[in-house]
Protein backbone atom coordinates (compact mmCIF):
# COMPACT_ATOMS: atom_id res chain seq x y z
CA UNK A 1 -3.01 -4.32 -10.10
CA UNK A 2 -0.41 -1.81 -10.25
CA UNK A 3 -1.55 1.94 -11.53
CA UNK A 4 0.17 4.88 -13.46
CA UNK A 5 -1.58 8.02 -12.61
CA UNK A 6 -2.77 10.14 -14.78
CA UNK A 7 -0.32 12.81 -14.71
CA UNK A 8 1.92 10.32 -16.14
CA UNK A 9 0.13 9.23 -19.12
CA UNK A 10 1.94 11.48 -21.63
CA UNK A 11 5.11 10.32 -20.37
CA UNK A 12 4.00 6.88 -21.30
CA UNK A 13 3.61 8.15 -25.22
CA UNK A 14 7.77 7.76 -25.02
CA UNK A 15 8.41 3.61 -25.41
CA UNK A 16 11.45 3.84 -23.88
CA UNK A 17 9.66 5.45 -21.13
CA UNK A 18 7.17 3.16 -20.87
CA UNK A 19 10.00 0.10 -20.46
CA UNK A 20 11.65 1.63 -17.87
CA UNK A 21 8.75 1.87 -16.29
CA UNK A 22 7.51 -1.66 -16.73
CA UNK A 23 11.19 -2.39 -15.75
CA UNK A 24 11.43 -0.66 -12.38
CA UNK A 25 7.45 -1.36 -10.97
CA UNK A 26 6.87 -4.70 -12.95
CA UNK A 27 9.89 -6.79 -13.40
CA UNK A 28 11.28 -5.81 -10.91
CA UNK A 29 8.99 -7.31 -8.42
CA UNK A 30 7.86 -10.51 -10.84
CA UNK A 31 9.89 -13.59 -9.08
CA UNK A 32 9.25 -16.35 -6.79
CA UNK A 33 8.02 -14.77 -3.97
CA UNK A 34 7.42 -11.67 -5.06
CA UNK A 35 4.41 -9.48 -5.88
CA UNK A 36 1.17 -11.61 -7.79
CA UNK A 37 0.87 -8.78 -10.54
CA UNK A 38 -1.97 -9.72 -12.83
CA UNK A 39 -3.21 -5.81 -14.67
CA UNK A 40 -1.15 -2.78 -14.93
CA UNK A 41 -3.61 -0.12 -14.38
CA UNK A 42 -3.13 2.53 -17.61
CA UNK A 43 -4.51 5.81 -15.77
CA UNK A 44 -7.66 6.18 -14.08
CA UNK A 45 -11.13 7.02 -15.51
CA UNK A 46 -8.80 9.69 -17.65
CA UNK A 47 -12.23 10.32 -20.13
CA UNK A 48 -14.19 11.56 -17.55
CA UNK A 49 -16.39 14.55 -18.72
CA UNK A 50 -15.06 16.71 -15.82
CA UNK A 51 -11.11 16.32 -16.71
CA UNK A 52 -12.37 18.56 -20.46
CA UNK A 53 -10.81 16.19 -22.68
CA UNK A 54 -7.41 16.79 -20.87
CA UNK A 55 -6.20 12.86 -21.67
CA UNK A 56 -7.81 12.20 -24.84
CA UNK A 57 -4.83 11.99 -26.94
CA UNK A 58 -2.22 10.18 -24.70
CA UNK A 59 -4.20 7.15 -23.42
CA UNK A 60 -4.29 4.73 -26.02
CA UNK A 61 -0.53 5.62 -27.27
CA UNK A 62 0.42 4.61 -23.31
CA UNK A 63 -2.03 1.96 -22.91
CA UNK A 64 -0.26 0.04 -26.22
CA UNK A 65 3.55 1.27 -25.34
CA UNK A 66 2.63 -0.48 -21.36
CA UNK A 67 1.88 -3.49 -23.07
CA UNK A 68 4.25 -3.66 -25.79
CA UNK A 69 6.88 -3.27 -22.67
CA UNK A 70 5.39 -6.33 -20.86
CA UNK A 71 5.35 -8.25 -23.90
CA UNK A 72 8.86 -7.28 -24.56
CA UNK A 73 9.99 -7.73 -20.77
CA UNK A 74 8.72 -11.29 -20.85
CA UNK A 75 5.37 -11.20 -18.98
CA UNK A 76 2.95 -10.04 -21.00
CA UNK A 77 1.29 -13.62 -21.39
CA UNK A 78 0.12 -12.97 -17.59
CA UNK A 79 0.19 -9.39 -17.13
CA UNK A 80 -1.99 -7.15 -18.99
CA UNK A 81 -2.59 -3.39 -19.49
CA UNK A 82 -5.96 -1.54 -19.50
CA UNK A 83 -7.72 0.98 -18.79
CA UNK A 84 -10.33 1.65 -15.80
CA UNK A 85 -12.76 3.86 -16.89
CA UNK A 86 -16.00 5.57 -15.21
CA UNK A 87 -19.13 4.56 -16.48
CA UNK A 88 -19.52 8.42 -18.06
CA UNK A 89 -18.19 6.72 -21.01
CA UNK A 90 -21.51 4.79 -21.66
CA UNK A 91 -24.45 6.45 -22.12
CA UNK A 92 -28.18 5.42 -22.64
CA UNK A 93 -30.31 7.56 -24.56
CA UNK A 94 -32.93 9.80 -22.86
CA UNK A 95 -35.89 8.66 -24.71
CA UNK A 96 -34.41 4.85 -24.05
CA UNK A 97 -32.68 5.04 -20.36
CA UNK A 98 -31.45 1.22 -20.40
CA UNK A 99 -28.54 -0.69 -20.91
CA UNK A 100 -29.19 -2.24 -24.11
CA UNK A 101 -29.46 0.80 -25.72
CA UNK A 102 -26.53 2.30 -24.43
CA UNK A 103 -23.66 3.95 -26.30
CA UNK A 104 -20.31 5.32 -25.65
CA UNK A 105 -20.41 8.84 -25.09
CA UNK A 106 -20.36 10.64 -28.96
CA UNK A 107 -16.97 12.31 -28.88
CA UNK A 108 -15.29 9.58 -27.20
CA UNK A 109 -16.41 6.82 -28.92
CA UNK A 110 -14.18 6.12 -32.05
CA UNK A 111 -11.69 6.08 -29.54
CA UNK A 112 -13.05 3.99 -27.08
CA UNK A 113 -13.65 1.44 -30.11
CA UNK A 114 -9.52 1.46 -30.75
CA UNK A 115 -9.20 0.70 -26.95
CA UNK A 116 -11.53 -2.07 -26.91
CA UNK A 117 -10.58 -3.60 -30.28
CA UNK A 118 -6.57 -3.30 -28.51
CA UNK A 119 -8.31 -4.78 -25.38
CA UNK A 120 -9.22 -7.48 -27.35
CA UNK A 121 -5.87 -7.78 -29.39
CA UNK A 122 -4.18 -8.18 -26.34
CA UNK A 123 -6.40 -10.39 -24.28
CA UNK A 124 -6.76 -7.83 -21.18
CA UNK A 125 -10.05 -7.28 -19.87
CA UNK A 126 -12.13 -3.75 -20.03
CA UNK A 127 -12.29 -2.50 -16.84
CA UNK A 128 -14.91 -0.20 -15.79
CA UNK A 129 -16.05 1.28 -12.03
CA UNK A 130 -18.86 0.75 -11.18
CA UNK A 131 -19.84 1.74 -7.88
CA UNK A 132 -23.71 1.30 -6.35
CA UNK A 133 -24.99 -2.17 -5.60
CA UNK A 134 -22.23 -4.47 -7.09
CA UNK A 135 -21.61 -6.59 -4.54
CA UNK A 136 -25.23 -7.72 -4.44
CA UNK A 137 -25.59 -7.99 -8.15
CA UNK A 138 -22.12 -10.42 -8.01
CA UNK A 139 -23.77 -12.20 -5.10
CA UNK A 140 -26.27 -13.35 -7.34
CA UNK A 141 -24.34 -15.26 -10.04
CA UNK A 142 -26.67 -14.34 -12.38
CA UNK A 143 -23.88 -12.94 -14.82
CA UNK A 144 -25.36 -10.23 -17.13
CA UNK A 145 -27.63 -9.97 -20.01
CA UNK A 146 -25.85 -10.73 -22.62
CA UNK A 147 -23.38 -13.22 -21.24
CA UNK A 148 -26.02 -14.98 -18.22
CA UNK A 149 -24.92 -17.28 -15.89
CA UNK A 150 -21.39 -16.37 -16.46
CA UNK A 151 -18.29 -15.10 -13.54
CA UNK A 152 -17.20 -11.33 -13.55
CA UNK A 153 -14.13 -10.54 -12.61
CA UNK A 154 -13.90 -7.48 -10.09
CA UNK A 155 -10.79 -5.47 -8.82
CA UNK A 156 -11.82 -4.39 -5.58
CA UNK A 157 -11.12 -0.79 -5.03
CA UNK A 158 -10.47 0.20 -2.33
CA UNK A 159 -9.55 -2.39 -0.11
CA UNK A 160 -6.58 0.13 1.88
CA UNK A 161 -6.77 3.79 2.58
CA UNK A 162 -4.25 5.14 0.12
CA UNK A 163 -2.81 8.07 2.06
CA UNK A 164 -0.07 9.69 -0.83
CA UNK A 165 -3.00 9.72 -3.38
CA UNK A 166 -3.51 13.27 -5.29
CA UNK A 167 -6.71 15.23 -3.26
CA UNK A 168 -7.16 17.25 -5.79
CA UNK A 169 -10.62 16.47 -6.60
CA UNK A 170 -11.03 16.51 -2.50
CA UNK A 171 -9.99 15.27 0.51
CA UNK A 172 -11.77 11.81 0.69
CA UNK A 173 -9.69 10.83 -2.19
CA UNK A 174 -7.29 9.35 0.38
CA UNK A 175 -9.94 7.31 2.72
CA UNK A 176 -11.95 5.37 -0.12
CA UNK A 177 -10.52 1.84 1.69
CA UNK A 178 -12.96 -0.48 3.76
CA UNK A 179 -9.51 -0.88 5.89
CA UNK A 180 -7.49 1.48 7.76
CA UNK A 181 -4.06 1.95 6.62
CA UNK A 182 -2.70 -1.26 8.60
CA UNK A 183 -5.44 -3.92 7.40
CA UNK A 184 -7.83 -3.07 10.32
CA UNK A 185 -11.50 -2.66 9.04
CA UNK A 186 -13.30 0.85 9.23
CA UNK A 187 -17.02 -0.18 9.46
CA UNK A 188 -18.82 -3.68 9.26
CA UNK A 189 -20.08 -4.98 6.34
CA UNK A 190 -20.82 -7.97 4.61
CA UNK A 191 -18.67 -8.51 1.54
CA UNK A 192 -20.82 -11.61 0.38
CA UNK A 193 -23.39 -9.34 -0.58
CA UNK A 194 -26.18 -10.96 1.51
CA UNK A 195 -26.85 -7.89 3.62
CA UNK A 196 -25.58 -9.81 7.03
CA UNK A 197 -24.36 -7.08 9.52
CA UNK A 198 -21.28 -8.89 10.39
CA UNK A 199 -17.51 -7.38 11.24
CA UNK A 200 -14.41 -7.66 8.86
CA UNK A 201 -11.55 -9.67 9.38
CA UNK A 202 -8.57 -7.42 9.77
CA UNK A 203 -5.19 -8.39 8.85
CA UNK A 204 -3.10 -10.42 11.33
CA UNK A 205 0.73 -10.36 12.08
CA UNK A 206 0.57 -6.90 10.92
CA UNK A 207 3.85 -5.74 12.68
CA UNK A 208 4.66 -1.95 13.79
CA UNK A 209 7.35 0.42 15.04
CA UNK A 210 7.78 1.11 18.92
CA UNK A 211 4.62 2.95 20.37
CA UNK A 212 6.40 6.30 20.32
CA UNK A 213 4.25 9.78 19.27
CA UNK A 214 5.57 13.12 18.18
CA UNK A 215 3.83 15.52 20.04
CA UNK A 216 3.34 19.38 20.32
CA UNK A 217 5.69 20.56 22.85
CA UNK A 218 3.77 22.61 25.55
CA UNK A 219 6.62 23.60 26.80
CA UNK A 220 8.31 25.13 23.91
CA UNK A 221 8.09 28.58 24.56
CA UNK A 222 8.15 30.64 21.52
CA UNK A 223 5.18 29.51 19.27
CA UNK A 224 5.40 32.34 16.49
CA UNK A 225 6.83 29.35 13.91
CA UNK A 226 4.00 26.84 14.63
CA UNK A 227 2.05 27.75 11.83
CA UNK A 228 4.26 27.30 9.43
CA UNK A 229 5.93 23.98 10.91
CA UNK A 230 2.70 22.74 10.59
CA UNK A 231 2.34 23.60 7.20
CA UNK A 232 5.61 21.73 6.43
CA UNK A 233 4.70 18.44 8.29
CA UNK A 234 1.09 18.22 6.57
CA UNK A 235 2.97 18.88 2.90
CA UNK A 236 5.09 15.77 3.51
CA UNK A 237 2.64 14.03 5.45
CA UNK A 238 -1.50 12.71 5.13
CA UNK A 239 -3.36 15.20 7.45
CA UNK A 240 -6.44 14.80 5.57
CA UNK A 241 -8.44 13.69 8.43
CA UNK A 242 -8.03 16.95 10.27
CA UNK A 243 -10.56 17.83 7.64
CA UNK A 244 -14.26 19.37 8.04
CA UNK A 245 -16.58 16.41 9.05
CA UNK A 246 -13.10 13.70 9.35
CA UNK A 247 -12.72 11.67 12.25
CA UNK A 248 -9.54 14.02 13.88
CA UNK A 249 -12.10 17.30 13.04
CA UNK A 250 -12.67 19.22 15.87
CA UNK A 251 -9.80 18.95 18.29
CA UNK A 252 -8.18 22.48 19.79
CA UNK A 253 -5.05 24.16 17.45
CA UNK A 254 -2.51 21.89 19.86
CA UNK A 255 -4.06 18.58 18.98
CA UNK A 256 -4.07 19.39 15.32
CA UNK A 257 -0.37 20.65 15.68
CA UNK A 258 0.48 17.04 16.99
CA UNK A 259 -1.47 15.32 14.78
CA UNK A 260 0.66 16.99 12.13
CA UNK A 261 3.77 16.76 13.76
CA UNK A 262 3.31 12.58 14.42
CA UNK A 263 1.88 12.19 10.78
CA UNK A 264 5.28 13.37 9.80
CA UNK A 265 7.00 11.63 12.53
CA UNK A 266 6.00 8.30 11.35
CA UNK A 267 6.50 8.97 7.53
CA UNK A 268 10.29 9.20 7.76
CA UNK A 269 9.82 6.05 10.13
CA UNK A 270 10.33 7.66 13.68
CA UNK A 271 13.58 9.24 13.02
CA UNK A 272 14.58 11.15 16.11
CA UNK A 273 15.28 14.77 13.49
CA UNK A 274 11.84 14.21 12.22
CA UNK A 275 10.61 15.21 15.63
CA UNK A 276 12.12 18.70 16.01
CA UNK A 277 10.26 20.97 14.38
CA UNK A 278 12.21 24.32 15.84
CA UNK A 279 11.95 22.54 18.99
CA UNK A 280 7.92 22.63 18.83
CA UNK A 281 7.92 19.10 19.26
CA UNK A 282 8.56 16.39 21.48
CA UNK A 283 8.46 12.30 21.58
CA UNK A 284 6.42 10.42 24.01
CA UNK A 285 5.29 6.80 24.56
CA UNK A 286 1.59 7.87 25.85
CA UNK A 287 -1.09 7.66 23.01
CA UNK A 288 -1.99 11.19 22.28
CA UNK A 289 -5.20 9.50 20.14
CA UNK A 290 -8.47 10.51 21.37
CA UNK A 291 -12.15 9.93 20.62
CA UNK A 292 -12.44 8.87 16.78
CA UNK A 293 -9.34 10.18 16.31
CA UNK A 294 -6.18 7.51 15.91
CA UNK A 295 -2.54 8.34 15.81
CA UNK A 296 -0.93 6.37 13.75
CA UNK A 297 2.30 4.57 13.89
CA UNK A 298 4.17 3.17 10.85
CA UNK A 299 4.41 -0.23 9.93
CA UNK A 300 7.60 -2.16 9.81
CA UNK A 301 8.79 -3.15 6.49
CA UNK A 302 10.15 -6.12 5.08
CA UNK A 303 12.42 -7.58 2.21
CA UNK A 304 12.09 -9.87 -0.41
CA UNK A 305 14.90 -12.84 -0.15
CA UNK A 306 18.29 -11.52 0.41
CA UNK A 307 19.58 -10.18 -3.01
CA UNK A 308 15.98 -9.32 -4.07
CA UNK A 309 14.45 -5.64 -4.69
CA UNK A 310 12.42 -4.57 -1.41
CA UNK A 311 8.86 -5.42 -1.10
CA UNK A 312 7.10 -2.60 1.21
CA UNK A 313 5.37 -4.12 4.24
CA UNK A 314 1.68 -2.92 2.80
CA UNK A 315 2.80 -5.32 -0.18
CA UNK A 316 2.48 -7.60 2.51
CA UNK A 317 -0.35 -6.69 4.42
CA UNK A 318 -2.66 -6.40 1.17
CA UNK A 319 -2.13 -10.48 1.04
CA UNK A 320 -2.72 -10.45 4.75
CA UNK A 321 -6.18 -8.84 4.03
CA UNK A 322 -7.34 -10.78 1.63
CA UNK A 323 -6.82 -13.81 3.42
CA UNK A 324 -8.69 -12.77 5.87
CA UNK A 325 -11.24 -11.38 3.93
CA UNK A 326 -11.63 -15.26 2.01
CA UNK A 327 -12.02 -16.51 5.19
CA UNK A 328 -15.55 -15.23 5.15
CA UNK A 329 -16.92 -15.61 1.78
């Protein structure tokens, strides 16, 4: 599943737009080889009561000019649009608090009808998260009330830590993944839904550049600019887990500057400039990582067949984790 955000949904109300999109993060990938695209994610949970309405009247225009462009580009047969929603759109009745008697929230739901009756049109599936106790209630193969016995089809989100996603609603927004940002698992857990305490299988042949750092330099001797070099570094760069309660929370002001400094380091993949910083900086091959808190390095990336658009190496490693994942089921 590949995602437009939601700051791009009015953009999508323009079909020709829309194509070019489809065109440069569908097509463009689709070949032998390539990336196994199945659902083009059309926003996420836009009608949720906290965004006030802000995506009411763009969603459905983009959802149907997304698949009108796969249709038109060829794939549409296999690759549908929709719409993950939060399950704020449904709504049981206080008097009757169940399921059955559940409704779509009153002033969404003659639009929530046109996107399920388009759904349906188009043969995509409605997607909804749904977050407490779902693995368990898969486990089971009991299907669901109205349609017992029967398989549902999940999206697992998140399997990796997605560390350019907007924090605007906070922080953790970046570290929803059961796997680190290279395929390695966070906690243990049992993704049959039995309960077992076992480990995850991380990815293998996961491939990285040299074990170099970017440091602080404690030799540089005017610091007056640190401040704002680390300012720069963690606008470019994921330095969410320097956060209040993250794992890097708690080191002194010179391990945070380094953490900064490497984050950006290894975003512009280890590029000797990238490790100036007004000469605040320095390389070194000794792990500066300490405690719960890693320092990353970047993963290599790979191509597609010579001739063939580029396929980043997380493209790569998400097939890597599943695999390994399937192993235990």
């Amino acid at each position: 599943m590949v995602a437009i955000p939601n700051n791009m949904l009015d953009m999508m109300t323009d079909y020709d737009t829309a194509r070019e999109w489809v065109h440069k993060n569908v097509s463009a990938y689709n070949f032998g080889g390539g990336v196994n695209i199945r659902y083009v994610a059309v926003g996420n949970e836009p009608f949720l009561s906290s965004l006030n309405g802000t995506f009411l009247n763009v969603t459905l225009p983009a959802l149907q000019n997304i698949q009108k462009a796969l249709d038109e580009a060829g794939v549409g047969d296999t690759i549908k649009a929709t719409v993950p929603l939060n399950a704020d759109v449904y709504q049981s009745p206080k008097d009757t608090p169940v399921p059955s008697a559940g409704r779509f929230r009153p002033e969404i739901s003659g639009l929530m009808t046109e996107i399920v009756q388009f759904l349906n049109q188009s043969g995509a599936p409605f997607t909804v998260n749904i977050y407490p106790g779902l693995f368990r209630k898969l486990a089971g193969n009991a299907g669901t009330p109205l349609r017992p016995n029967q398989y549902i089809e999940i999206y697992l989100f998140s399997l990796i830590d997605e560390d350019v996603k907007s924090i605007d609603p906070g922080n953790f927004e970046r570290h929803w993944g059961m796997m680190r940002y290279d395929g390695q698992p966070k906690y243990a857990m049992d993704p049959t839904g039995q309960g077992r305490n076992t480990a995850l299988v991380g990815a293998r042949g996961v491939e990285y550049l040299p074990r170099v750092w970017c440091v602080l330099n404690a030799n540089a001797g005017n610091m007056s600019r640190l401040a704002d070099n680390v300012g720069y570094a963690c606008t470019y760069a994921d330095c969410t887990s320097l956060g209040y309660g993250s794992t890097c929370n708690g080191m002194d002001a010179a391990g945070n500057a380094s953490y900064a400094f490497n984050a950006y380091f290894q975003v512009q993949d280890q590029d000797e400039e990238a490790c100036g910083f007004d000469g605040l900086a320095v390389r070194t091959r000794q792990d500066p990582s300490t405690g719960t808190c890693n320092f990353t390095i970047q993963l290599k990336t790979t191509s597609a067949a010579a001739g063939r658009p580029t396929v980043l190496f997380t493209t790569a490693l998400l097939a890597l984790v599943l695999a390994a994942m399937v192993t235990m089921l």
